[in-house]
Protein backbone atom coordinates (compact mmCIF):
# COMPACT_ATOMS: atom_id res chain seq x y z
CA UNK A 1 167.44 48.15 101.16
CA UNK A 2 166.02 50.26 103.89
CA UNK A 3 165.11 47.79 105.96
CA UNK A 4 168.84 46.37 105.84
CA UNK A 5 170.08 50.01 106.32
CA UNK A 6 167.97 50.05 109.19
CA UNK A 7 168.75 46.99 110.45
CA UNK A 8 172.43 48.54 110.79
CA UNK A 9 174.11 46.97 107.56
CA UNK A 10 176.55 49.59 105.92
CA UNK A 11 175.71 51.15 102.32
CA UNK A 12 178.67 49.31 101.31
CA UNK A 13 178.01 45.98 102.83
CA UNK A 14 174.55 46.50 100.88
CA UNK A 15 176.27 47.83 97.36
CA UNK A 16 178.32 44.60 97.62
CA UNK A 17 175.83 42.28 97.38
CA UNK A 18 174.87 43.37 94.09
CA UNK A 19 178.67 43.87 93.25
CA UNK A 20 180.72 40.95 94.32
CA UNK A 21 179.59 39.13 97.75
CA UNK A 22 182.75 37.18 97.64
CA UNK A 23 184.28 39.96 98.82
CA UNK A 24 186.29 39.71 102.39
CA UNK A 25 183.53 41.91 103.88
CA UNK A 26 181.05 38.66 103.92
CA UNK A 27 181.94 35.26 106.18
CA UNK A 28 181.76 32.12 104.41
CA UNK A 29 178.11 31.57 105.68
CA UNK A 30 176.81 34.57 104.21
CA UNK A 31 178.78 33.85 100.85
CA UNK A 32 176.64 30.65 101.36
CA UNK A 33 173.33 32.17 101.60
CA UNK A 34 174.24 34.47 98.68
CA UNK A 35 174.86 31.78 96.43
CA UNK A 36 171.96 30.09 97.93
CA UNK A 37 169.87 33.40 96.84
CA UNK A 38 171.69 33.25 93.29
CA UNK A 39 170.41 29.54 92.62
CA UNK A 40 167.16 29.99 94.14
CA UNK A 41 166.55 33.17 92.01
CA UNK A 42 168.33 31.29 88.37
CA UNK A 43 167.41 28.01 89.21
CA UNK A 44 164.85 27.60 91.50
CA UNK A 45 166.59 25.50 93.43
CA UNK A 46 170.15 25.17 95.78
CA UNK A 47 172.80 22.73 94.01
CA UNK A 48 173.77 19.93 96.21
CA UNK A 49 176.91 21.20 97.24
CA UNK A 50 175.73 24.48 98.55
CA UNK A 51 173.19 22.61 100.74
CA UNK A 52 175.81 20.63 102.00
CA UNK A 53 177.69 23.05 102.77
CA UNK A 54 174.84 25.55 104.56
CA UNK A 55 173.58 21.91 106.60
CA UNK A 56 176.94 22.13 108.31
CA UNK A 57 175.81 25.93 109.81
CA UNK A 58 172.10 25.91 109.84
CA UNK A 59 169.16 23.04 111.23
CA UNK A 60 166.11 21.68 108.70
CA UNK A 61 164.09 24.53 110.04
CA UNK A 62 166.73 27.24 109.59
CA UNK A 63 167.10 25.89 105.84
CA UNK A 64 163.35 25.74 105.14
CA UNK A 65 163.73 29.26 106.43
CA UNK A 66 165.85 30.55 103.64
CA UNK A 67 164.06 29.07 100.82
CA UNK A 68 160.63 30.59 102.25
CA UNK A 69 162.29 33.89 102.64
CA UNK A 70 163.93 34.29 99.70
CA UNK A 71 160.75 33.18 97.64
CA UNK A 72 158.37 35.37 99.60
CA UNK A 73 160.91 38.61 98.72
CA UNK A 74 160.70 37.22 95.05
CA UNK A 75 157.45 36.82 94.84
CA UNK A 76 156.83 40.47 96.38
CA UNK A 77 159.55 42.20 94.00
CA UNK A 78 157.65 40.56 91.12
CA UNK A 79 154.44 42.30 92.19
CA UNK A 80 156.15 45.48 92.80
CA UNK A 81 157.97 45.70 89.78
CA UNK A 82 154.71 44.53 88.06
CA UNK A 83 152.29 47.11 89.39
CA UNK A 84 155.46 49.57 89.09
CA UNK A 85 154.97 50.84 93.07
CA UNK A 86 156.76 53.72 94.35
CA UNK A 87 157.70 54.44 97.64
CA UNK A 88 155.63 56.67 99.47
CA UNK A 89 156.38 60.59 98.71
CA UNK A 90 157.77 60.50 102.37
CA UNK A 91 159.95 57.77 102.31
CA UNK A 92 163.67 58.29 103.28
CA UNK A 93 165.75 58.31 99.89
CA UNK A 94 168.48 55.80 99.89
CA UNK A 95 171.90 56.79 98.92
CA UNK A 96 173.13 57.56 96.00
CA UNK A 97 174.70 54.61 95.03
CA UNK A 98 172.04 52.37 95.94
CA UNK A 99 169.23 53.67 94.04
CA UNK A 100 168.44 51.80 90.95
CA UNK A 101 168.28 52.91 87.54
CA UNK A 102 163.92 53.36 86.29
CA UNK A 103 162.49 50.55 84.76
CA UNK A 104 162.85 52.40 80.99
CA UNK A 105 167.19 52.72 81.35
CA UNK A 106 167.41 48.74 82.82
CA UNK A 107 169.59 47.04 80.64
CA UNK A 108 167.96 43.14 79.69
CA UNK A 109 169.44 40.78 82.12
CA UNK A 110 171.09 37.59 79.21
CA UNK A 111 170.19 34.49 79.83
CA UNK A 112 171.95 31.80 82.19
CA UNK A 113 174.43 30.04 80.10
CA UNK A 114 173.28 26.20 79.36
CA UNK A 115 170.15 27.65 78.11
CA UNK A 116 166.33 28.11 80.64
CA UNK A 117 166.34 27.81 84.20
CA UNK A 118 162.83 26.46 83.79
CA UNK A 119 162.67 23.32 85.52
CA UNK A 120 166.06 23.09 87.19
C-alpha cells in the first residue's frame, strides 16, 4: 500500500480495491485487471472471458506481465505473512483505514462456492 500511496494513488482509490473495485472511481480496464487479480488469486487462473476482454487493451507481453506480477506479489505476501514480518520501526504508518487488522483478530476467509480452487 505504500508503494501505491507513493506512486500517487488516493487512500480511497486504495480502500476500494479491497471494498468494491466496481466502483465508478476504476475504468473498465482496471475493473479488468481486478477481476483478473480475483481469479488469479481463487483460481489460479483468468476465465476466458476476462482474457478476452483484457486482449482487446493489452499485447501477449503486457498479459504475461500481469500474471507474473500478480504471482510474484502472491508469492511474497505468502512469505511475509508466513515469517509474520513487520515493517521496519521507521516505516511511515499508513492511514487509518488502511491498516489491517493482526493476524490473531483476522476473521477465516470461507471457501469459494463450487467447492477448492485447487486445480482450476
Amino acid at each position: 500500500m505504500r508503494i501505491g500511496l507513493r506512486a500517487g494513488l488516493s487512500p480511497a482509490r486504495i480502500a476500494a480495491v479491497r471494498r468494491d473495485w466496481s466502483a465508478d472511481l476504476w475504468t473498465r480496464l482496471e475493473r479488468l485487471l481486478l477481476t483478473a487479480a480475483d481469479q488469479l488469486m481463487d483460481r489460479h487462473r483468468i476465465d476466458g472471458d476476462t482474457w478476452t476482454e483484457l486482449g482487446a487493451h493489452l499485447d501477449t507481453r503486457q498479459l504475461m506481465e500481469l500474471m507474473f506480477v500478480t504471482g510474484s506479489y502472491l508469492c511474497l505476501a505468502m512469505v511475509l505473512n508466513s515469517a509474520d514480518l513487520q515493517p521496519d520501526p521507521g516505516a511511515e504508518s499508513l492511514p487509518a483505514a488502511l491498516e489491517f487488522a493482526p493476524r490473531d483478530a483476522r476473521v477465516a476467509v470461507p471457501p469459494a462456492p463450487g467447492g477448492s480452487s485447487a486445480g482450476g
